[in-house]
C-alpha atoms as a PDB file:
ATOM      1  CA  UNK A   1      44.553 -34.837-101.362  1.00  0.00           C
ATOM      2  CA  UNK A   2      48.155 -33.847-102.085  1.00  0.00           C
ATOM      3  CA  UNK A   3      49.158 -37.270-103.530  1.00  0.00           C
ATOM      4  CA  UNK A   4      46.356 -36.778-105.959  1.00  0.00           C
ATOM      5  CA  UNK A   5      47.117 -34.020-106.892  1.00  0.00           C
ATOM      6  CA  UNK A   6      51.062 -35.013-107.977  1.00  0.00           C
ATOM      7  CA  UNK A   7      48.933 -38.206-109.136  1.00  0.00           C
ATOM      8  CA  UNK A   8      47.070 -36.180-111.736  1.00  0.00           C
ATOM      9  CA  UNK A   9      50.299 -33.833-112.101  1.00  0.00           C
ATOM     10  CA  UNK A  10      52.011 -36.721-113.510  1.00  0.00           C
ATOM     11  CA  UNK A  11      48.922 -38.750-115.465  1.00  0.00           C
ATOM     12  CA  UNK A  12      49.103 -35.290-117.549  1.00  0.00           C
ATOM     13  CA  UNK A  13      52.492 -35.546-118.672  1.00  0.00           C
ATOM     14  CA  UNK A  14      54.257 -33.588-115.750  1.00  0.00           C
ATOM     15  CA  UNK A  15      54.990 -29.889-115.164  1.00  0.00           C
ATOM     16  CA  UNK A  16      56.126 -28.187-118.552  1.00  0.00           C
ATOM     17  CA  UNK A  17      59.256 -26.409-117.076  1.00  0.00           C
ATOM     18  CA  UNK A  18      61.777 -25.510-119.735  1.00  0.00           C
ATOM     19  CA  UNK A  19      64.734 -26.867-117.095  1.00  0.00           C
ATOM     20  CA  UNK A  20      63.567 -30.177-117.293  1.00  0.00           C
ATOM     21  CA  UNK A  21      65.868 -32.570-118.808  1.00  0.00           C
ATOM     22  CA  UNK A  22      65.455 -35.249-121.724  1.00  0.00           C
ATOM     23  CA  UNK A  23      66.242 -39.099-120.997  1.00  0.00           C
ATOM     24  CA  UNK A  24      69.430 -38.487-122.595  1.00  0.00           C
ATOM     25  CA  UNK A  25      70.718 -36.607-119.573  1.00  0.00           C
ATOM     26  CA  UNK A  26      70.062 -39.592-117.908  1.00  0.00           C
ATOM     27  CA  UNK A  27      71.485 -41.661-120.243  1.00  0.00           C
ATOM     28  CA  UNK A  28      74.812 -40.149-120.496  1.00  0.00           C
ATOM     29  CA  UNK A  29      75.165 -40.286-116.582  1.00  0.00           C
ATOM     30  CA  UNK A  30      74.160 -43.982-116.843  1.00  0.00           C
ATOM     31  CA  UNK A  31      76.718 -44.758-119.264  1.00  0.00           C
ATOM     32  CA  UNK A  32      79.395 -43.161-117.348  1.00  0.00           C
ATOM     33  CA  UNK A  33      78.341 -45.296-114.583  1.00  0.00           C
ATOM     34  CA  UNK A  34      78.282 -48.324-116.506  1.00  0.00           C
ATOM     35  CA  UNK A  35      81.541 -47.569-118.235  1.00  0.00           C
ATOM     36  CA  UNK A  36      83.442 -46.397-114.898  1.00  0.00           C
ATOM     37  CA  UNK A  37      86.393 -48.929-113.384  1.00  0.00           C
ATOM     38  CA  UNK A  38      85.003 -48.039-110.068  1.00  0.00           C
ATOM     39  CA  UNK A  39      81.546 -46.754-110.151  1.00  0.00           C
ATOM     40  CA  UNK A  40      80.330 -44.690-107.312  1.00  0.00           C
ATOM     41  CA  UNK A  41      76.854 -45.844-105.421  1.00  0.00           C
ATOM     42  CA  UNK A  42      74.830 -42.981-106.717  1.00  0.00           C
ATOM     43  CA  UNK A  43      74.711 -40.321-109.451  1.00  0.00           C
ATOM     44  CA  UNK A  44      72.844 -37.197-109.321  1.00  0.00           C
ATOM     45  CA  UNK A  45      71.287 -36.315-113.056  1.00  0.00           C
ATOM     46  CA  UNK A  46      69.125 -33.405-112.191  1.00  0.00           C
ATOM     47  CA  UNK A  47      69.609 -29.819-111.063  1.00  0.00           C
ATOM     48  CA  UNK A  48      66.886 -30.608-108.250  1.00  0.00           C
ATOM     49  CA  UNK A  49      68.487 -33.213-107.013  1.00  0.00           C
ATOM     50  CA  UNK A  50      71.971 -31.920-107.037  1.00  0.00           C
ATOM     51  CA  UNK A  51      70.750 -28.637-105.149  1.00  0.00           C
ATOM     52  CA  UNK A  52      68.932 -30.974-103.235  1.00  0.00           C
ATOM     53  CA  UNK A  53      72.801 -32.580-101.750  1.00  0.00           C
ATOM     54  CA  UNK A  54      73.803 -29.033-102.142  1.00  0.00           C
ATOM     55  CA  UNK A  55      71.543 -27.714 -99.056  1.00  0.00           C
ATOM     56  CA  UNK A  56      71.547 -31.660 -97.225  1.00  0.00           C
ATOM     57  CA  UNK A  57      75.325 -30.311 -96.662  1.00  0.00           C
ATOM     58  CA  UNK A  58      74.857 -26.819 -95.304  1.00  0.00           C
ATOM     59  CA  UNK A  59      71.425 -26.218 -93.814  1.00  0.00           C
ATOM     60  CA  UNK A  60      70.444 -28.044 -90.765  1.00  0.00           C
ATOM     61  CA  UNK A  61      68.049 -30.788 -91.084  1.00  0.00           C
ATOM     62  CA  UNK A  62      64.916 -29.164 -89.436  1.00  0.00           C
ATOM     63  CA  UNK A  63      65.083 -26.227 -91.633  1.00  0.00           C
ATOM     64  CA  UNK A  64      65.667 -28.569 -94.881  1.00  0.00           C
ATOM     65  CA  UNK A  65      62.488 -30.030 -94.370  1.00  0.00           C
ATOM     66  CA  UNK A  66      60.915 -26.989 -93.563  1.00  0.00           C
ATOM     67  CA  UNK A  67      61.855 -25.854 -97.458  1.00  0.00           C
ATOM     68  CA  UNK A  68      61.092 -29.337 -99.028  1.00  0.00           C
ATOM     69  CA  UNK A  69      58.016 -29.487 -97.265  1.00  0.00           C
ATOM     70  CA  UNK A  70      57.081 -26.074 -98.929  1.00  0.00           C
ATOM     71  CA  UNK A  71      57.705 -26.784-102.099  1.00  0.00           C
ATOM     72  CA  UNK A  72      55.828 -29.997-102.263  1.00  0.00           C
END
């Protein structure tokens, strides 16, 4: 039931929140990586996902997934 519902979420063009980002936040990132003598593995692009490595650092893992699970 819940990966229907994120199914539909994203068939309908997403959640309209005025944080999200264009694809040229992603391209900028992208050609920093590609333009980089030594490229690192990964790059984070979105506030989500830099919050994300934010609380992976601090909180311990058992109540991290309590708070992703949540907002899922």
């Amino acid at each position: 039931a819940s990966y229907e519902k994120r199914l539909a979420l994203l068939r309908s063009g997403g959640t309209k929140d005025p944080t999200k980002l264009g694809p040229d936040a992603v391209y900028k990132v992208l050609k920093h990586a590609l333009e980089s003598k030594s490229p690192r593995p990964h790059y984070l692009v979105t506030r989500p996902a830099k919050a994300g490595v934010f609380l992976k650092r601090i909180l311990p893992a058992k109540l991290l997934y309590k708070i992703l699970a949540k907002s899922s």
